[in-house]
Every structure is written in C-alpha cells, then in structure tokens.
Protein backbone atom coordinates (compact mmCIF):
# COMPACT_ATOMS: atom_id res chain seq x y z
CA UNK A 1 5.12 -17.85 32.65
CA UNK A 2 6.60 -15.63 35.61
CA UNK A 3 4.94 -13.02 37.13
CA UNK A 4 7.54 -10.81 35.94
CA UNK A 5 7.37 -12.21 32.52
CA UNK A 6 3.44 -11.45 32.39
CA UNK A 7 3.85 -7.99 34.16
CA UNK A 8 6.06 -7.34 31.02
CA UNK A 9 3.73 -8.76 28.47
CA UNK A 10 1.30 -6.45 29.68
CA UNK A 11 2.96 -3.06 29.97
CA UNK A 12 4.39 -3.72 26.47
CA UNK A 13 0.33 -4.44 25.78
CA UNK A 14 -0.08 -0.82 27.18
CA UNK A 15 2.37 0.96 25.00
CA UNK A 16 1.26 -0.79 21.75
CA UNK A 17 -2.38 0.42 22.61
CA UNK A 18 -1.48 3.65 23.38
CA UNK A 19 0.74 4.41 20.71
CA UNK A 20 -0.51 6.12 17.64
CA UNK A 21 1.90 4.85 15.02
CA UNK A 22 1.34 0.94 15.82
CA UNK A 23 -2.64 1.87 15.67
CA UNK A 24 -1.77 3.09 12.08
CA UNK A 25 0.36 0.08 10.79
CA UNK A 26 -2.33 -2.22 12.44
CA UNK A 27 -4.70 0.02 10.22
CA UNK A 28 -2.82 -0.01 7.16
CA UNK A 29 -2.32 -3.87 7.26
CA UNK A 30 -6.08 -4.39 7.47
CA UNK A 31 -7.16 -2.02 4.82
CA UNK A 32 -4.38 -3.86 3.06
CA UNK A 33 -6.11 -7.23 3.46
CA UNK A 34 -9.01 -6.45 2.78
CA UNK A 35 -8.84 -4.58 -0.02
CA UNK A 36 -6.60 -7.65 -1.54
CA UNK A 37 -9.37 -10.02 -0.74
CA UNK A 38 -11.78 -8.06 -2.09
CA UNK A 39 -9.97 -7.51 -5.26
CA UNK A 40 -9.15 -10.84 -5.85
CA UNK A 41 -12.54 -11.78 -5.43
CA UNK A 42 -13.21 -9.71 -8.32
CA UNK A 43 -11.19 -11.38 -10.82
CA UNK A 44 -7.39 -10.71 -10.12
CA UNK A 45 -6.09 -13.67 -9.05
CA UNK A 46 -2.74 -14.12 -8.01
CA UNK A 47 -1.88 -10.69 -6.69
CA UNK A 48 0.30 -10.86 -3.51
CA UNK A 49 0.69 -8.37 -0.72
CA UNK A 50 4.10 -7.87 -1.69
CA UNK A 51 2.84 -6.82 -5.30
CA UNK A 52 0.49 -4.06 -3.51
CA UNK A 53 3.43 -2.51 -1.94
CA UNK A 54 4.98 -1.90 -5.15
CA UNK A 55 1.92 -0.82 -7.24
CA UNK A 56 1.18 2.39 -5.53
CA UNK A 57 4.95 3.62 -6.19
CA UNK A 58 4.40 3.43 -9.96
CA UNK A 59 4.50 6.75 -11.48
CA UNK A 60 1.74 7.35 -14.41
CA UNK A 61 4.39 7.86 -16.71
CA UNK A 62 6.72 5.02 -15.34
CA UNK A 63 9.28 4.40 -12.94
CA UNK A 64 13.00 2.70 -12.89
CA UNK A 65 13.22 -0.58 -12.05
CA UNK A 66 15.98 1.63 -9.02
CA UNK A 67 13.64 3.89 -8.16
CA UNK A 68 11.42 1.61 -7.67
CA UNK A 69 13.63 -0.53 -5.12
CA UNK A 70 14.39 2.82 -3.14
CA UNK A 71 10.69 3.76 -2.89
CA UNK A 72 10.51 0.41 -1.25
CA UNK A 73 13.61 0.21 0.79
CA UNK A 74 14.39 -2.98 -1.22
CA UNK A 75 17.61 -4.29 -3.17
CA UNK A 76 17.29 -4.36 -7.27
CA UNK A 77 16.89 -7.54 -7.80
CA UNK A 78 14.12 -7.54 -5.35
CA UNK A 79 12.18 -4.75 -6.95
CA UNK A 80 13.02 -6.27 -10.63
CA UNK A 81 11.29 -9.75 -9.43
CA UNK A 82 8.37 -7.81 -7.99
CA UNK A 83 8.08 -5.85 -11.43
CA UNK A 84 8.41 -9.60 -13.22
CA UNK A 85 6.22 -11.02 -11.44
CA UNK A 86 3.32 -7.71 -12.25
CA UNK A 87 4.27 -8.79 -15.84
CA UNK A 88 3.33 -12.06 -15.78
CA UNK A 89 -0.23 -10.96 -13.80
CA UNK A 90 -0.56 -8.59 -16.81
CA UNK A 91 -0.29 -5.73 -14.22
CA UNK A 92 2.59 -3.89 -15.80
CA UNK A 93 5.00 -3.60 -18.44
CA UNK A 94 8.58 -2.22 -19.29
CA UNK A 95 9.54 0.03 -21.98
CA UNK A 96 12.18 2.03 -23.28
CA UNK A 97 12.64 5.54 -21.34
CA UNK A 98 12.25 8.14 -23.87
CA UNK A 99 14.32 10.38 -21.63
CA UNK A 100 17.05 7.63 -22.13
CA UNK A 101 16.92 4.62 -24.64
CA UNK A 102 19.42 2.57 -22.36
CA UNK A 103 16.96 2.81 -19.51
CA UNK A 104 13.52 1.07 -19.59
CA UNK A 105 10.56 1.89 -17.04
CA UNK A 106 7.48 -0.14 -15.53
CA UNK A 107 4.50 0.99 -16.30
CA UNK A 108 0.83 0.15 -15.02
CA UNK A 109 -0.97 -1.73 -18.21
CA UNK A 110 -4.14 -1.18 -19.11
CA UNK A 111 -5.40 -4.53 -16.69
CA UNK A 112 -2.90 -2.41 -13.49
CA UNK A 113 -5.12 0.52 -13.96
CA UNK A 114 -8.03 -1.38 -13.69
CA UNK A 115 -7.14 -3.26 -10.95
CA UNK A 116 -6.25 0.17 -9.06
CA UNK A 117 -9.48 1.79 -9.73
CA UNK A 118 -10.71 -1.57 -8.26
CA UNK A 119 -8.56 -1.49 -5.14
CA UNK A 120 -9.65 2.09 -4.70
CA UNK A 121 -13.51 1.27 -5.31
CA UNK A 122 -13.26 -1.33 -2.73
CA UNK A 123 -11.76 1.40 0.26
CA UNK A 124 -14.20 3.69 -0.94
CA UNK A 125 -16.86 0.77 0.21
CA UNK A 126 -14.84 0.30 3.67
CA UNK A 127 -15.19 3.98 4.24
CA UNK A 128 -18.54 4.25 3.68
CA UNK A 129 -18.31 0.99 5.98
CA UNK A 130 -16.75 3.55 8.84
CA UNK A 131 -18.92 6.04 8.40
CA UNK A 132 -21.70 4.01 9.45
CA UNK A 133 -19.97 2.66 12.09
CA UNK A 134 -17.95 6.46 13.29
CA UNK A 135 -20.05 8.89 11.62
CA UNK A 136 -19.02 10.56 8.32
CA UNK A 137 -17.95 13.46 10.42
CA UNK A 138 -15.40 11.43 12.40
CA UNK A 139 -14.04 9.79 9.24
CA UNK A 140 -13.96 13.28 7.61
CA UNK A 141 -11.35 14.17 10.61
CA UNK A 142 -9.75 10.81 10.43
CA UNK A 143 -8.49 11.94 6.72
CA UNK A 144 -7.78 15.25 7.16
CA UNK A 145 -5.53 14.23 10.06
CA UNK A 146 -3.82 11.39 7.97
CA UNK A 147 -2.91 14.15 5.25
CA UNK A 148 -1.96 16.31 7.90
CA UNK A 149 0.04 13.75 9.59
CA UNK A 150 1.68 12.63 5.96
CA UNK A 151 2.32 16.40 5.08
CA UNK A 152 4.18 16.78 8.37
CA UNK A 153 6.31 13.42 8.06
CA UNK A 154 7.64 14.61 4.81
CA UNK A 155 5.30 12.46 2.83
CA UNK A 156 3.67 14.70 -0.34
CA UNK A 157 0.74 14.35 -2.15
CA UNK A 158 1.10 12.97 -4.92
C-alpha cells in the first residue's frame, strides 16, 4: 500500500469516526445483532435479519403486502417473500382487508407478538447494560436525543 493510499484510508477513518450518522447505523446494526441472537436463543429459530427489518413496519391492525415493500424501499415480490417466509416461522399471517375484500394484509400472529415483546425485553436488558456502563442519566439523554433526532428527520412516533 502507498503512502497516499494509507493517508486516504485514514482520513476516510477520520470522517467515519466523526460523523454522527455512521455512529448510529454502526449502533443500530449491533443492537440489531444482538437482539437477534438473543432472541433466537430463546426459542425462535430461524429468524433472519432481513425478517427484523420487516417486522417493525407491521401495523397492529395489518399492513399491504405494497406498503410493506415501500416502508422498506424494496420491490413486491421482495416484501411478499419476506412476508412468506414470517408465515412459515409462524410470525405472521394474511387475511382479507375488511376495508377491501380484494386486498389481504399481514398481520403479526399471536407467536410475532411474542417474539416482539421478546426482542423488546432483550434491549430493555442492553440498556440497563448501558446504564451501567454510561450512567442512566447519559442513556436518559441518549433517547431523548434519538426521538428528537427522529422527530426532526420526519420520522413519527408511532
């Protein structure tokens, strides 16, 4: 390797360190990891990352296969294999849309809900995890600036 090649390894080194928004996908991939692991561990085999990318984004009273895919920036099909695949893990389920027969929506089963209280059990354990580590009042500020920082990025609560 060059000098000039290493010189340029290292400043982009720099700006990923500084920079606020890789932090936070770095952040979001581990709790992401982890919280798979974890929940695998605890009896739900077989659930993929891809698969907790998609859970979040169903509504409690169901969601389009299309809305789905647009909530994830994916095509369709790729949405309608994710869904499939949920089904077959027992995670969720189609029915008809009362809204409109010819439609159907995905809902969470009764085993999805479970497995998102679990998922949510197990960051609730990381946190308390941080807050060793940072000090609840540091991980207090961490939130309220990651709902701040959602609220201002056009991102509501749900």
């Amino acid at each position: 390797m060059s000098k000039s090649d290493a010189a340029l390894r290292e400043r982009l080194a720099q700006a990923k360190r500084a920079n606020v928004g890789n932090a936070l996908i770095k952040l979001g991939r581990v709790l992401k990891e982890r919280t798979l692991k974890e929940v695998r561990e605890r009896g739900f085999e077989g659930v993929r990352i891809s698969h907790s990318a998609v859970l979040p984004h169903i509504d409690l009273d169901g969601t389009r296969v299309s809305v789905l895919a647009e909530r994830l920036g994916v095509t369709v099909q790729g949405a309608g294999k994710l869904v499939q695949e949920l089904e077959v893990l027992g995670l969720a389920q189609r029915s008809l849309d009362p809204a409109d027969g010819r439609a159907r929506l995905v809902r969470l089963t009764e085993r999805g809900f479970s497995l998102m209280f679990e998922a949510l059990a197990v960051l609730e354990e990381i946190e308390r995890e941080l807050q060793v580590e940072l000090g609840e009042r540091r991980v207090r500020a961490l939130h309220a600036a990651a709902r701040d920082a959602l609220a201002q990025l056009g991102e509501p609560e749900p």
